[in-house]
C-alpha atoms as a PDB file:
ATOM      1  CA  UNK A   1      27.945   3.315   5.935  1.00  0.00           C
ATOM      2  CA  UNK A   2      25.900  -0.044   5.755  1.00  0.00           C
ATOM      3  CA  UNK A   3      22.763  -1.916   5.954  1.00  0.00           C
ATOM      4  CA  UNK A   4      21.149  -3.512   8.872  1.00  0.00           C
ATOM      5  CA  UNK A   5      19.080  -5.976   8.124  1.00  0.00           C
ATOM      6  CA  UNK A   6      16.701  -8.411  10.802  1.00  0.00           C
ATOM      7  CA  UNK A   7      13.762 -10.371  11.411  1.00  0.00           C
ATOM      8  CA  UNK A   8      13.135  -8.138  14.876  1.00  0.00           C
ATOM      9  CA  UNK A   9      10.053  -5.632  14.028  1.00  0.00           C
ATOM     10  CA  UNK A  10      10.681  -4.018  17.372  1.00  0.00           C
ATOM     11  CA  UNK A  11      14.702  -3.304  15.951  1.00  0.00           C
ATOM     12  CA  UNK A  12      13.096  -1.875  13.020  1.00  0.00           C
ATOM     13  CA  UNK A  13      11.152   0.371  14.868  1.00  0.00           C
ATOM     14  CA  UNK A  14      13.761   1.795  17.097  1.00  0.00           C
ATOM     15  CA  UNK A  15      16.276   2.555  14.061  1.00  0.00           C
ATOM     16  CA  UNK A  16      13.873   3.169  11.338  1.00  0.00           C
ATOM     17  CA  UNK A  17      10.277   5.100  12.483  1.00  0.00           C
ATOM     18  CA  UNK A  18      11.931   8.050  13.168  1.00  0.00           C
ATOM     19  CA  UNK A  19      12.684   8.631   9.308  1.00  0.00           C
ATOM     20  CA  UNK A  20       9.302   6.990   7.652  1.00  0.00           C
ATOM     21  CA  UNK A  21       7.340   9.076  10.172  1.00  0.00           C
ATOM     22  CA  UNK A  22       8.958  12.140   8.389  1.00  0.00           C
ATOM     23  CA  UNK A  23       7.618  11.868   5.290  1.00  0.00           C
ATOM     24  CA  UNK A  24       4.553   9.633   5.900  1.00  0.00           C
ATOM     25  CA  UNK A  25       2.702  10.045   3.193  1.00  0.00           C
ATOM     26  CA  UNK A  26       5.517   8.890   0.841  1.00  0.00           C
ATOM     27  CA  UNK A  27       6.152   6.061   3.409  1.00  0.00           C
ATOM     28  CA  UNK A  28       2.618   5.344   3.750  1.00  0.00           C
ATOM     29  CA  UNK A  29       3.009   1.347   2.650  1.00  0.00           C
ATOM     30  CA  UNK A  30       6.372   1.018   4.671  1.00  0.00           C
ATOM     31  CA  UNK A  31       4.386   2.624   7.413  1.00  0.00           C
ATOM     32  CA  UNK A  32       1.246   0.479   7.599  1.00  0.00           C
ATOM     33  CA  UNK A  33       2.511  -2.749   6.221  1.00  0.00           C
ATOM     34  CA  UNK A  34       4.810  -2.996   9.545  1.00  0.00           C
ATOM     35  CA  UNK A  35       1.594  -1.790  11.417  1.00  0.00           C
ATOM     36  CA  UNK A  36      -0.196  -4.727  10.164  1.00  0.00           C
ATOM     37  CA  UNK A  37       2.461  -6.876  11.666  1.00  0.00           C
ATOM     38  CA  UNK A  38       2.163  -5.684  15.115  1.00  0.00           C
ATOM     39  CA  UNK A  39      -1.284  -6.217  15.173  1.00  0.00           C
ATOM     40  CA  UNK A  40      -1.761  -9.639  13.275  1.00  0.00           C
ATOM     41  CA  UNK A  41       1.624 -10.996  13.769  1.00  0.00           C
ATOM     42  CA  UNK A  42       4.660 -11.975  11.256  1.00  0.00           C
ATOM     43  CA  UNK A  43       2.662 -14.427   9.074  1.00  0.00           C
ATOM     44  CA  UNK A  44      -0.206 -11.632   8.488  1.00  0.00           C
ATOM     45  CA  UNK A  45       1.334 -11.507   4.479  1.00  0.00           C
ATOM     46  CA  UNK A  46       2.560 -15.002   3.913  1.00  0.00           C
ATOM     47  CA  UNK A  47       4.425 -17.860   5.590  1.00  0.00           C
ATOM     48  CA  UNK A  48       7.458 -16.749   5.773  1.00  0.00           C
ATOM     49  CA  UNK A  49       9.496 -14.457   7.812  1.00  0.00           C
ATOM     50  CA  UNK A  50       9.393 -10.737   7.236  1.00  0.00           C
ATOM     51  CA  UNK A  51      12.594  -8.982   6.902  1.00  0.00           C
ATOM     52  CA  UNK A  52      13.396  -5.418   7.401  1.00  0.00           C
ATOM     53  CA  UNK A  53      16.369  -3.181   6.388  1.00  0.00           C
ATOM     54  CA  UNK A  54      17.808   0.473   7.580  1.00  0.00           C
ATOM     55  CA  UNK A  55      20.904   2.119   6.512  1.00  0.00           C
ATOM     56  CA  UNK A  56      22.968   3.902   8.471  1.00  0.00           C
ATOM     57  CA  UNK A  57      25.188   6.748   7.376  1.00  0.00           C
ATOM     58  CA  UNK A  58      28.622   6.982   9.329  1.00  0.00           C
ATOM     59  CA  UNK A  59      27.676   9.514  11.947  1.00  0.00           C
ATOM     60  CA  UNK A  60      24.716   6.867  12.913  1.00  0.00           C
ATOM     61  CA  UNK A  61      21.651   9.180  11.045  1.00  0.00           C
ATOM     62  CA  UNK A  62      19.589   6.746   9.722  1.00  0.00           C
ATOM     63  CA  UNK A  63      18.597   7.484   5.772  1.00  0.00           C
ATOM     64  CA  UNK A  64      16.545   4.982   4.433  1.00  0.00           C
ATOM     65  CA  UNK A  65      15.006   1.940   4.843  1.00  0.00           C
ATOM     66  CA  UNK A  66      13.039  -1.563   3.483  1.00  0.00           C
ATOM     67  CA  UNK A  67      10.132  -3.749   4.421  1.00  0.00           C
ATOM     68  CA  UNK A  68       9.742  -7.279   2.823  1.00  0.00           C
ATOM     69  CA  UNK A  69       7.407  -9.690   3.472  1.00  0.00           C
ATOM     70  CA  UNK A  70       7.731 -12.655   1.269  1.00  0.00           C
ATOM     71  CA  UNK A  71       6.202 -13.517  -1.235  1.00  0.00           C
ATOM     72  CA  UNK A  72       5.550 -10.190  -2.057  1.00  0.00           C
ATOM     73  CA  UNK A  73       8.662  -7.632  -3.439  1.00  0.00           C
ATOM     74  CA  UNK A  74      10.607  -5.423  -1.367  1.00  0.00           C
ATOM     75  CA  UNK A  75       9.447  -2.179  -0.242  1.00  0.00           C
ATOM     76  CA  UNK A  76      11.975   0.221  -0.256  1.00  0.00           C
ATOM     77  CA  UNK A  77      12.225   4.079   0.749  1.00  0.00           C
ATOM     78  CA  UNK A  78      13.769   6.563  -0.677  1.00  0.00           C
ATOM     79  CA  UNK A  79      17.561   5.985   0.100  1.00  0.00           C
ATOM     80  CA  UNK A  80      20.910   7.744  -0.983  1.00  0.00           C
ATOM     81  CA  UNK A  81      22.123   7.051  -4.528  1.00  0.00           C
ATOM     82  CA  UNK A  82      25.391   5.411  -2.642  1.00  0.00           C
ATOM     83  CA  UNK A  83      23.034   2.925  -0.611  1.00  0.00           C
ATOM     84  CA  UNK A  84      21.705   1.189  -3.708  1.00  0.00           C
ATOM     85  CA  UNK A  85      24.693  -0.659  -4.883  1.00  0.00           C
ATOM     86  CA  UNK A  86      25.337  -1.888  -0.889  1.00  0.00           C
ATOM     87  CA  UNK A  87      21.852  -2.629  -0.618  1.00  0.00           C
ATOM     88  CA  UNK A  88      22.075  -4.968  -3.515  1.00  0.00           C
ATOM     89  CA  UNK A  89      25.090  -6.530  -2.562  1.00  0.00           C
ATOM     90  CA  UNK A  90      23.422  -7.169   0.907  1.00  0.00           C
ATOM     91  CA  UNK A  91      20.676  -8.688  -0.599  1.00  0.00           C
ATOM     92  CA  UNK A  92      22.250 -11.036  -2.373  1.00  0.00           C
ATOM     93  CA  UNK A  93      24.017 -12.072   0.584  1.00  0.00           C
ATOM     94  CA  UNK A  94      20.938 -12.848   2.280  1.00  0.00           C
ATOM     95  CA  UNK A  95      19.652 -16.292   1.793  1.00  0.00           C
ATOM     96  CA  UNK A  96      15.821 -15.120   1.373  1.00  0.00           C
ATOM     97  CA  UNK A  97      14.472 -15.257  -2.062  1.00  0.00           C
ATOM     98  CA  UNK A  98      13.582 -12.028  -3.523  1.00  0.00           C
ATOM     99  CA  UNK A  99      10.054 -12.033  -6.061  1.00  0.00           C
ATOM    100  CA  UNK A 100      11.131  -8.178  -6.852  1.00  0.00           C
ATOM    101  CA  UNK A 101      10.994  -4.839  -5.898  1.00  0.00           C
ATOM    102  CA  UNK A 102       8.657  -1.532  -5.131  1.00  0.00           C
ATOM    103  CA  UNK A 103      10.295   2.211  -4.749  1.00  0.00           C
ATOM    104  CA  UNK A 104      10.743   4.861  -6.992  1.00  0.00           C
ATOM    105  CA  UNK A 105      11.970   3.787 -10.413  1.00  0.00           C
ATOM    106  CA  UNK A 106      15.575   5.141 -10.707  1.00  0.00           C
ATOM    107  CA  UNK A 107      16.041   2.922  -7.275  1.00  0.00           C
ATOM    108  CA  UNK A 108      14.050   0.072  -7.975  1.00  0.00           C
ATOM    109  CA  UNK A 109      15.545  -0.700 -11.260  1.00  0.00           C
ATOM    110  CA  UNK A 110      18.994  -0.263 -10.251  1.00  0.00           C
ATOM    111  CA  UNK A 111      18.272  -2.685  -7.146  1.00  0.00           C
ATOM    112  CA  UNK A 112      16.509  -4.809 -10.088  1.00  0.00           C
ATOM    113  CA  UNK A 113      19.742  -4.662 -12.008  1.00  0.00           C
ATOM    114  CA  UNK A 114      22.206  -5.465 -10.284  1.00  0.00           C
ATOM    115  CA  UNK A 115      20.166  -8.718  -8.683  1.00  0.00           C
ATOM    116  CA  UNK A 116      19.328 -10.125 -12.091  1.00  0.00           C
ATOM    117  CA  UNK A 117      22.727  -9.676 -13.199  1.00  0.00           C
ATOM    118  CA  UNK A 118      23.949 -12.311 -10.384  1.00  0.00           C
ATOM    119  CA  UNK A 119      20.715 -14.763 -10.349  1.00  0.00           C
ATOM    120  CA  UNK A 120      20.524 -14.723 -14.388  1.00  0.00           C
ATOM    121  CA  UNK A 121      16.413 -13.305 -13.712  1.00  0.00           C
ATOM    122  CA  UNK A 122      14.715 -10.840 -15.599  1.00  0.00           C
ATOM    123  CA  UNK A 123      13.075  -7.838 -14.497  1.00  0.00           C
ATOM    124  CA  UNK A 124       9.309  -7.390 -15.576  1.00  0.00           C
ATOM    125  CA  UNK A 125       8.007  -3.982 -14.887  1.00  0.00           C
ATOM    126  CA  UNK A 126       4.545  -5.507 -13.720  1.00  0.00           C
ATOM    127  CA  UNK A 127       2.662  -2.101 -12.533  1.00  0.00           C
ATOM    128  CA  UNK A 128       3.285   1.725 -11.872  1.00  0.00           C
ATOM    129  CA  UNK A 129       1.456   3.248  -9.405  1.00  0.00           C
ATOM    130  CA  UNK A 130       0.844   7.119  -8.822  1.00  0.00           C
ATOM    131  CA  UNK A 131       0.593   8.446  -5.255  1.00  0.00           C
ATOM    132  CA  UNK A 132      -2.041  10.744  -4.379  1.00  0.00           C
ATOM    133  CA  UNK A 133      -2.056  13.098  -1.287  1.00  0.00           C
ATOM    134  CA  UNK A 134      -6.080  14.819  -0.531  1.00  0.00           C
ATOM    135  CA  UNK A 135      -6.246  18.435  -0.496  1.00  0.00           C
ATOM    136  CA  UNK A 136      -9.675  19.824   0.198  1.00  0.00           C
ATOM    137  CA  UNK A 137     -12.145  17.206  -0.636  1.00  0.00           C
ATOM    138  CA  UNK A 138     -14.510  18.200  -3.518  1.00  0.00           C
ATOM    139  CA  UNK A 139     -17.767  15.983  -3.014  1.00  0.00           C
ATOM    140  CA  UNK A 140     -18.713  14.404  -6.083  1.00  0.00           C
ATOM    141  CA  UNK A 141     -21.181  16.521  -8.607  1.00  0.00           C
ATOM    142  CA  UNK A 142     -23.724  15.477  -9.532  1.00  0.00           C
ATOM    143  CA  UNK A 143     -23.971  12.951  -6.260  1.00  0.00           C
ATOM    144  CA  UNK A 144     -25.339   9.870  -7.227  1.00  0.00           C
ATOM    145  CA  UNK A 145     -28.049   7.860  -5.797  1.00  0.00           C
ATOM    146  CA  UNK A 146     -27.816   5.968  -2.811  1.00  0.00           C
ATOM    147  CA  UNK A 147     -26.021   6.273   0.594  1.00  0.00           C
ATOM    148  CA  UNK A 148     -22.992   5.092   2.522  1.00  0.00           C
ATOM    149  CA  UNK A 149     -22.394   2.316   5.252  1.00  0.00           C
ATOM    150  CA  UNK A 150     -20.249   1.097   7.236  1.00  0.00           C
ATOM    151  CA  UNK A 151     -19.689  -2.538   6.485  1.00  0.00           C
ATOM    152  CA  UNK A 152     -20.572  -5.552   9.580  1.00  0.00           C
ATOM    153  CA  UNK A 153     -19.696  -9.310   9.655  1.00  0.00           C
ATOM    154  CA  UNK A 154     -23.182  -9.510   8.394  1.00  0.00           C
ATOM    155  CA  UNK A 155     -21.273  -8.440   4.741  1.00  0.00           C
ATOM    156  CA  UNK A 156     -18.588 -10.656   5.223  1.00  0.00           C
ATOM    157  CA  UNK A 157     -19.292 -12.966   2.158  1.00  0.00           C
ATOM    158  CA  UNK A 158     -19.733 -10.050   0.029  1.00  0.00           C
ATOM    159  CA  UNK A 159     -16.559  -8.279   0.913  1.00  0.00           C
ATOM    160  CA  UNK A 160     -14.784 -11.886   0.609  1.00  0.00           C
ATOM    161  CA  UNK A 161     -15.686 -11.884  -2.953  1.00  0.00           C
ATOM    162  CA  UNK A 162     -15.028  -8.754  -3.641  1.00  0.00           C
ATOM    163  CA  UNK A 163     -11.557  -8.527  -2.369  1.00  0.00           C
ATOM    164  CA  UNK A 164     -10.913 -11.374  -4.190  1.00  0.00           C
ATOM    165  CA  UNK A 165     -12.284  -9.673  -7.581  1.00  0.00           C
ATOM    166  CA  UNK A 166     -10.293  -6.307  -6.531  1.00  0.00           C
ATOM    167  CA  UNK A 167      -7.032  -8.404  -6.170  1.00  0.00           C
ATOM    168  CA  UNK A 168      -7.201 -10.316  -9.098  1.00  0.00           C
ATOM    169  CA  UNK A 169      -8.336  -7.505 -11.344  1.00  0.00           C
ATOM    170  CA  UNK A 170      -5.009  -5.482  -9.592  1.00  0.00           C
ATOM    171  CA  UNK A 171      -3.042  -8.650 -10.498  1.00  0.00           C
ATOM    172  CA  UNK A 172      -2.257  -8.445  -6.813  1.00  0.00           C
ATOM    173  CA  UNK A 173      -4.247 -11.728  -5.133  1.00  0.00           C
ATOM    174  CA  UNK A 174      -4.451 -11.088  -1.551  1.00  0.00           C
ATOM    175  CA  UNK A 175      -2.615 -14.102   0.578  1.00  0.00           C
ATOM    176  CA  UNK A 176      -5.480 -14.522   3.192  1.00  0.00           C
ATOM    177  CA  UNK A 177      -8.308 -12.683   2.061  1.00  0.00           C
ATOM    178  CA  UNK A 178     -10.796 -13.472   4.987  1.00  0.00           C
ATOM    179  CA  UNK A 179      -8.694 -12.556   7.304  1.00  0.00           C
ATOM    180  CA  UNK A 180      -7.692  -9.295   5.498  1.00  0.00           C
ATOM    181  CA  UNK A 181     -11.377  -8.495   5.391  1.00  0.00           C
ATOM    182  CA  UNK A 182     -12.303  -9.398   9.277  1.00  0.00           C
ATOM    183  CA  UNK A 183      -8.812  -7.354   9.867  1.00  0.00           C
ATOM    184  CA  UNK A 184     -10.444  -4.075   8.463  1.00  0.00           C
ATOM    185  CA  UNK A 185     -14.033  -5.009  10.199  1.00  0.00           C
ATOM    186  CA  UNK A 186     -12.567  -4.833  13.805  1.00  0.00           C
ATOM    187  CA  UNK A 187     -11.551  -1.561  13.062  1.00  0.00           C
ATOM    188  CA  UNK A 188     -14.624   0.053  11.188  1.00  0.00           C
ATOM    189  CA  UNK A 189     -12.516  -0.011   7.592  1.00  0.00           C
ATOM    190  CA  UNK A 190     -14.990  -0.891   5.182  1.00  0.00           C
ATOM    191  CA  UNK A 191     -17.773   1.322   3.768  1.00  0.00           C
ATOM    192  CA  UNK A 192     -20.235   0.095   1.436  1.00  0.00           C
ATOM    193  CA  UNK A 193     -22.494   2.470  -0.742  1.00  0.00           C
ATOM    194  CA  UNK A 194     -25.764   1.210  -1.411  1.00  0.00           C
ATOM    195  CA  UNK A 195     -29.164   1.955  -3.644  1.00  0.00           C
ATOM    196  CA  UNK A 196     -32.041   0.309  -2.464  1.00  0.00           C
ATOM    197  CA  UNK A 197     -30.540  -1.237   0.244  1.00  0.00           C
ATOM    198  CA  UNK A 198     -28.461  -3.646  -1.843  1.00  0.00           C
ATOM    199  CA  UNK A 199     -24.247  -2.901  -1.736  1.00  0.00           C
ATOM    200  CA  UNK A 200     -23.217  -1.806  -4.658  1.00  0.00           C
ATOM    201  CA  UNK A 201     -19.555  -0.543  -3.717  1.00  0.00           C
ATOM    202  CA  UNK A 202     -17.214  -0.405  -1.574  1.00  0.00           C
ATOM    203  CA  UNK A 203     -14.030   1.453  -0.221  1.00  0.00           C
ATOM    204  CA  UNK A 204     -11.610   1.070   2.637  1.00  0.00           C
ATOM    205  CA  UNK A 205      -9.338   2.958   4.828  1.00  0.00           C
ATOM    206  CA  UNK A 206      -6.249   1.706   7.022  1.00  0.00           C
ATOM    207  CA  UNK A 207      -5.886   2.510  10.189  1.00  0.00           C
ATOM    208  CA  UNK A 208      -4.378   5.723  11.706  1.00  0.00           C
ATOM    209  CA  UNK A 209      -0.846   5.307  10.869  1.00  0.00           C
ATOM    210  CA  UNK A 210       2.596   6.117  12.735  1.00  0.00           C
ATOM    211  CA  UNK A 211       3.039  10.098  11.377  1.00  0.00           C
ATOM    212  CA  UNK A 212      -0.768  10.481  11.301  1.00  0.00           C
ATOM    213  CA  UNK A 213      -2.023   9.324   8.119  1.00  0.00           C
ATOM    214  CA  UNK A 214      -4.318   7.290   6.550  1.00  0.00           C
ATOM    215  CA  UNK A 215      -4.760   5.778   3.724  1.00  0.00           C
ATOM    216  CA  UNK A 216      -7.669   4.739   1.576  1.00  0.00           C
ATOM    217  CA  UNK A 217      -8.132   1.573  -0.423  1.00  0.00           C
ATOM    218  CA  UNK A 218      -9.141  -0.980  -1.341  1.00  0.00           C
ATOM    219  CA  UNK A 219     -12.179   0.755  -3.865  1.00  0.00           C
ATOM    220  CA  UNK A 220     -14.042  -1.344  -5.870  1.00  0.00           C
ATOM    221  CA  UNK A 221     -17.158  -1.125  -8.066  1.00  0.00           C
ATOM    222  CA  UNK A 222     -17.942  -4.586  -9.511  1.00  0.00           C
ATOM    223  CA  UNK A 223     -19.031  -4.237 -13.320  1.00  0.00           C
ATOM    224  CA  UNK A 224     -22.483  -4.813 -13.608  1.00  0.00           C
ATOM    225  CA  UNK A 225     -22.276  -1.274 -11.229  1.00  0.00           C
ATOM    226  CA  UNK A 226     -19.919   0.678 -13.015  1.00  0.00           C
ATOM    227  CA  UNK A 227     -20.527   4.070 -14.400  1.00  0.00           C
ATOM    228  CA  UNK A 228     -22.679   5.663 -12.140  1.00  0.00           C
ATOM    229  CA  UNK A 229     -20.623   7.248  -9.459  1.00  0.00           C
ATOM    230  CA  UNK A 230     -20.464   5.043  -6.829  1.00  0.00           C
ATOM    231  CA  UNK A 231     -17.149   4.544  -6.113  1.00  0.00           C
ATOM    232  CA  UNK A 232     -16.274   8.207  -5.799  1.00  0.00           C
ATOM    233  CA  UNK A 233     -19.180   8.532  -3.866  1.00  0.00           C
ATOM    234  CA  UNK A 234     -17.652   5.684  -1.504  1.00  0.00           C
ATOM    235  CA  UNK A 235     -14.447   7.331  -1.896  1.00  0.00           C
ATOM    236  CA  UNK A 236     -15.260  10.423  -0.790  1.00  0.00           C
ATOM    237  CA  UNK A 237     -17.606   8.779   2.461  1.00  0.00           C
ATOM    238  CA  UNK A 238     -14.174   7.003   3.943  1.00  0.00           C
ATOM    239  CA  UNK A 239     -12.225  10.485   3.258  1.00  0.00           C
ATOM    240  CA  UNK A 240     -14.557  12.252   5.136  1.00  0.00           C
ATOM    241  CA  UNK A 241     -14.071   9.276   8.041  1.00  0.00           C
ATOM    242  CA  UNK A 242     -10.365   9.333   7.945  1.00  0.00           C
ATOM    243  CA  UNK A 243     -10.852  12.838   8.573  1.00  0.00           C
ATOM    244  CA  UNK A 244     -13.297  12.394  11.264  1.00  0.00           C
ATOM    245  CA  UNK A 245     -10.642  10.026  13.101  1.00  0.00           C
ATOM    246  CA  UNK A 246      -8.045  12.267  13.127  1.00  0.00           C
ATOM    247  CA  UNK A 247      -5.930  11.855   9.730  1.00  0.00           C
ATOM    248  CA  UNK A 248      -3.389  14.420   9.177  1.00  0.00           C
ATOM    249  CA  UNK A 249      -3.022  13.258   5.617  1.00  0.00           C
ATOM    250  CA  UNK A 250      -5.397  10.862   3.576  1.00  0.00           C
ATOM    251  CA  UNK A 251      -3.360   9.213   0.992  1.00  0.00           C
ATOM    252  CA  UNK A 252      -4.129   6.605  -1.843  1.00  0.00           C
ATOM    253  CA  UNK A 253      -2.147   4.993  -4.855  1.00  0.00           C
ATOM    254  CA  UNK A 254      -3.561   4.598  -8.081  1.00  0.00           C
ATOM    255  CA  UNK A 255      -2.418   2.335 -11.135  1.00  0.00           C
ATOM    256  CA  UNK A 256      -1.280   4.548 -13.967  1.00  0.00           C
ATOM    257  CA  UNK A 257      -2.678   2.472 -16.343  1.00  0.00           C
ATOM    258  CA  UNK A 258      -6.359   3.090 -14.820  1.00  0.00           C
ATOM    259  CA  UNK A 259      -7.344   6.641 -16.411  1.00  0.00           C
ATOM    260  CA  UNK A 260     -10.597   6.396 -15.380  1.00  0.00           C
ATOM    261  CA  UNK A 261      -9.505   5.877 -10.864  1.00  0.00           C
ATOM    262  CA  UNK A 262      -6.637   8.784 -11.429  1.00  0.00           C
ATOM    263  CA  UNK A 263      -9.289  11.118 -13.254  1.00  0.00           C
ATOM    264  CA  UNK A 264     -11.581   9.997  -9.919  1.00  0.00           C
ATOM    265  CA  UNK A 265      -9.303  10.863  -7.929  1.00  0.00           C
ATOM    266  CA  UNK A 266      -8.070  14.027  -9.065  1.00  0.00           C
ATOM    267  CA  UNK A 267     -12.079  15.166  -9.093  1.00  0.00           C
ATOM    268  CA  UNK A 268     -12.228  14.948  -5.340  1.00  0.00           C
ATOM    269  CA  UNK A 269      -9.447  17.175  -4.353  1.00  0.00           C
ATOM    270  CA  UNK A 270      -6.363  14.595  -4.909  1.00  0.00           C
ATOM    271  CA  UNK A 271      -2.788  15.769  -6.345  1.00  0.00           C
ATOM    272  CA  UNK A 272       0.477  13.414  -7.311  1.00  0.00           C
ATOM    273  CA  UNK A 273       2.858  13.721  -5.317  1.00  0.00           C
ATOM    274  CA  UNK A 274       4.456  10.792  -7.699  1.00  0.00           C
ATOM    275  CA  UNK A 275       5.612   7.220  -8.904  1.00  0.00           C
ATOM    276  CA  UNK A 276       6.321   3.604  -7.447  1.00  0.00           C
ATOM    277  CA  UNK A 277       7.305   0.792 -10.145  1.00  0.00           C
ATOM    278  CA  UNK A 278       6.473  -2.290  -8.985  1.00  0.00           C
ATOM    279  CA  UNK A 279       9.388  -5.280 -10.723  1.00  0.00           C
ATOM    280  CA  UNK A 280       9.014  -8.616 -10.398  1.00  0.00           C
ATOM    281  CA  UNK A 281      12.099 -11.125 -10.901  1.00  0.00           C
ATOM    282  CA  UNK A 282      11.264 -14.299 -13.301  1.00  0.00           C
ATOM    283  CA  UNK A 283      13.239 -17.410 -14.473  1.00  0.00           C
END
């Protein structure tokens, strides 16, 4: 039993699809970060290298798996109780830096552990995020004024700023936001709802992913806006799109500490399906 772990995407693939594609709702972010990669290339979330992980039981069945792209934490799947101890030790073996970690808590923290018990670090629990899995959409009641859009390069200083807003007020600043933005553009991503003509929010959607889901973010109402239904309105526009494109599953995460996006959610047809804890490493 061990861990593989390379800078070769296409390695990745061949050893570790098969498994995130089984469950790809759960593996929605280890599915579509990767998927980024292949179409924007290894620097699409930061200068350096990504890395990626899969380990490999003794009769060669892969059972689970990580994505990192620094400078952001490690992604990890849902692995055997057994790999977590070898996956720390393999880690700290590896002369990439590590910011943190995001996978289901009992992991996570144990990864967390054991590396701040060899780099002297602490572990910050810096956000906990509920996944969400669409059942049959209920369309917001009463609907609120306006009408969706799809967004154009013609909104591409709008949706600059407000990624930027949406990241900051996440606490997760986006490493290249214009390109993030013009990323989602080439593929139809971005809807806006408007009143009057004038955008007043907005909500994404990834791509189709590898197992046949999408999922939806980033959703964003600035504050002079809030209050009114738009974002569940927008919400519930790029559902019915992932839909139309052929989703098998439209996922989303939400931040636990957000009642007012998990009671959205849950209005338009959404049910947990559980936790990530995002830990970052300081000193």
């Amino acid at each position: 039993m061990a861990w593989h772990i390379t800078d070769d995407l296409a390695a990745f693939d061949a050893a570790a699809l098969g498994l995130l594609k089984q469950q790809p709702t759960q593996n929605t972010v280890l599915l579509s970060v990767p998927g980024v990669l292949r179409e924007r290339g290894p620097n699409a979330f930061g200068s350096e290298t990504p890395r990626f992980g899969w380990y490999e039981e003794p009769d060669g069945t892969v059972s689970g798996a990580f994505v990192h792209t620094p400078p952001h934490p490690l992604l990890l799947s849902h692995v055997p109780a057994e790999a977590v101890p070898a996956l720390a030790e393999a880690l700290l073996a590896s002369p990439c830096p590590l910011a943190g970690v995001n996978g289901q808590r009992e992991q996570a923290q144990a990864v967390a552990q054991a590396w701040c018990a060899a780099k002297g670090t602490d572990a910050v629990l810096e956000r906990t995020h509920r996944l969400y899995l669409l059942g049959q959409l209920i369309e917001p009641e009463p609907a609120p004024a306006g009408a969706a859009r799809s967004a154009t390069a013609d909104d591409l200083d709008l949706l600059l700023d407000w990624f930027v807003e949406f990241t900051a007020e996440v606490g997760d600043p986006v490493i290249n936001a214009q390109r993030a933005v013009v990323d989602r553009l080439d593929y139809g991503g971005l809807t806006l709802w408007e009143l009057d003509g004038v955008p007043v929010s907005m909500a994404g959607i990834t791509r189709q992913l590898e197992g046949g889901g999408i999922r939806v973010g980033p959703v964003y109402t600035p504050k002079p806006s809030r209050g009114h239904g738009y974002a569940a309105a927008a919400t519930a526009a790029v559902c019915r799109l992932a839909f139309e494109r052929g989703a098998q599953e439209v996922s989303l995460y939400a931040d636990v500490a957000n009642p007012t996006s998990n009671s959205l959610y849950q209005r338009l047809g959404f049910r947990s399906l559980g936790e990530r804890v995002v830990i970052r490493f300081e000193g």
